[in-house]
Protein backbone atom coordinates (compact mmCIF):
# COMPACT_ATOMS: atom_id res chain seq x y z
CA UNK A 1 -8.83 -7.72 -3.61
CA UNK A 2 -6.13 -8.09 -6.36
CA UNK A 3 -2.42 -8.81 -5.32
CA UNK A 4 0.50 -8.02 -7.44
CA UNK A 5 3.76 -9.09 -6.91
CA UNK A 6 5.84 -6.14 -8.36
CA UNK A 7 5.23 -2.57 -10.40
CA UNK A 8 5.61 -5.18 -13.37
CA UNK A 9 2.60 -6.87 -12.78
CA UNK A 10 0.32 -3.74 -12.76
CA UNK A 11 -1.77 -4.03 -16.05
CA UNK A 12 -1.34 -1.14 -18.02
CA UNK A 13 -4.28 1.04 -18.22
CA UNK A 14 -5.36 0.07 -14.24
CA UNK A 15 -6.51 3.96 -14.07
CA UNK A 16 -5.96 6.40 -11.58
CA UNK A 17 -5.48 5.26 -7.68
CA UNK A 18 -4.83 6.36 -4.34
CA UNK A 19 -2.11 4.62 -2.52
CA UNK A 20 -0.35 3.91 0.74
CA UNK A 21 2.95 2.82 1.24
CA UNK A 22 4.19 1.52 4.52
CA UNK A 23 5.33 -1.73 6.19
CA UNK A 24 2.00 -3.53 6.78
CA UNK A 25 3.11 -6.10 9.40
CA UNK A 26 -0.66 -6.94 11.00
CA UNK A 27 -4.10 -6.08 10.58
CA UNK A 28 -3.84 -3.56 13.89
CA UNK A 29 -6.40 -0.66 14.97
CA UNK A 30 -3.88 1.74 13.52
CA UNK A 31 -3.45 0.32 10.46
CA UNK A 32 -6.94 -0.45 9.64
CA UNK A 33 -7.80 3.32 10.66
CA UNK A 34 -5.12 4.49 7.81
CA UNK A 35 -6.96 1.74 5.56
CA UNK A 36 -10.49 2.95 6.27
CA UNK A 37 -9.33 6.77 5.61
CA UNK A 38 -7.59 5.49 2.24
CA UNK A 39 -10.80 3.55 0.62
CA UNK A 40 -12.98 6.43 1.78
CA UNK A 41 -10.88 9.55 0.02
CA UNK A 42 -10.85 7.12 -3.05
CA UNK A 43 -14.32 6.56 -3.08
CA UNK A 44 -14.74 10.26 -2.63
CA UNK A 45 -12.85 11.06 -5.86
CA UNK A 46 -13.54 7.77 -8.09
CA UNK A 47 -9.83 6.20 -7.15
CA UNK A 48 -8.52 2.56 -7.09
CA UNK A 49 -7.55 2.48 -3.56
CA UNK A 50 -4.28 0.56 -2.89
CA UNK A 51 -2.24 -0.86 -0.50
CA UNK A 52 1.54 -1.40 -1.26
CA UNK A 53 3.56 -2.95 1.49
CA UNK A 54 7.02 -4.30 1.31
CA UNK A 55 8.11 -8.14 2.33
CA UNK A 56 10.98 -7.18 4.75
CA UNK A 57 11.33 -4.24 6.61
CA UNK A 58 12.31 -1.27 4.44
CA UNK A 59 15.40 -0.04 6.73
CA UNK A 60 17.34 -3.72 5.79
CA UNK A 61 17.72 -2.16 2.37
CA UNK A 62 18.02 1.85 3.16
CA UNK A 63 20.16 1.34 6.19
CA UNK A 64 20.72 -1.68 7.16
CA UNK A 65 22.97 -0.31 10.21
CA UNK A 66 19.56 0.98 11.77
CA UNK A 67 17.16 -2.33 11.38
């Protein structure tokens, strides 16, 4: 596993990938079931499968009124 903290620490050239983007808060069934479905459609095409999560929950920045 390789972490990055930030779209500016991505090396350029790190090739074509599959990502998913959510608020990763746990290692839960449901999570690990969107996880498992990820690395297996990358595999299937010859992706980088990726993970990219956020530090806070997303609605404190988009609206804060609802978090």
């Amino acid at each position: 596993m390789r972490v990055f903290e930030g779209l500016d620490a991505v090396p350029g050239g790190f090739g074509p990938s599959a990502l998913t983007i959510w608020k990763f808060d746990g290692a839960h069934p449901g999570h690990r079931a969107v996880i498992s479905e990820l690395r297996s459609v990358a595999s299937e095409r010859g992706l980088v499968a990726g993970v990219v999560t956020f530090d806070r929950n997303p609605l404190s920045l988009l609206a804060p009124e609802k978090c």
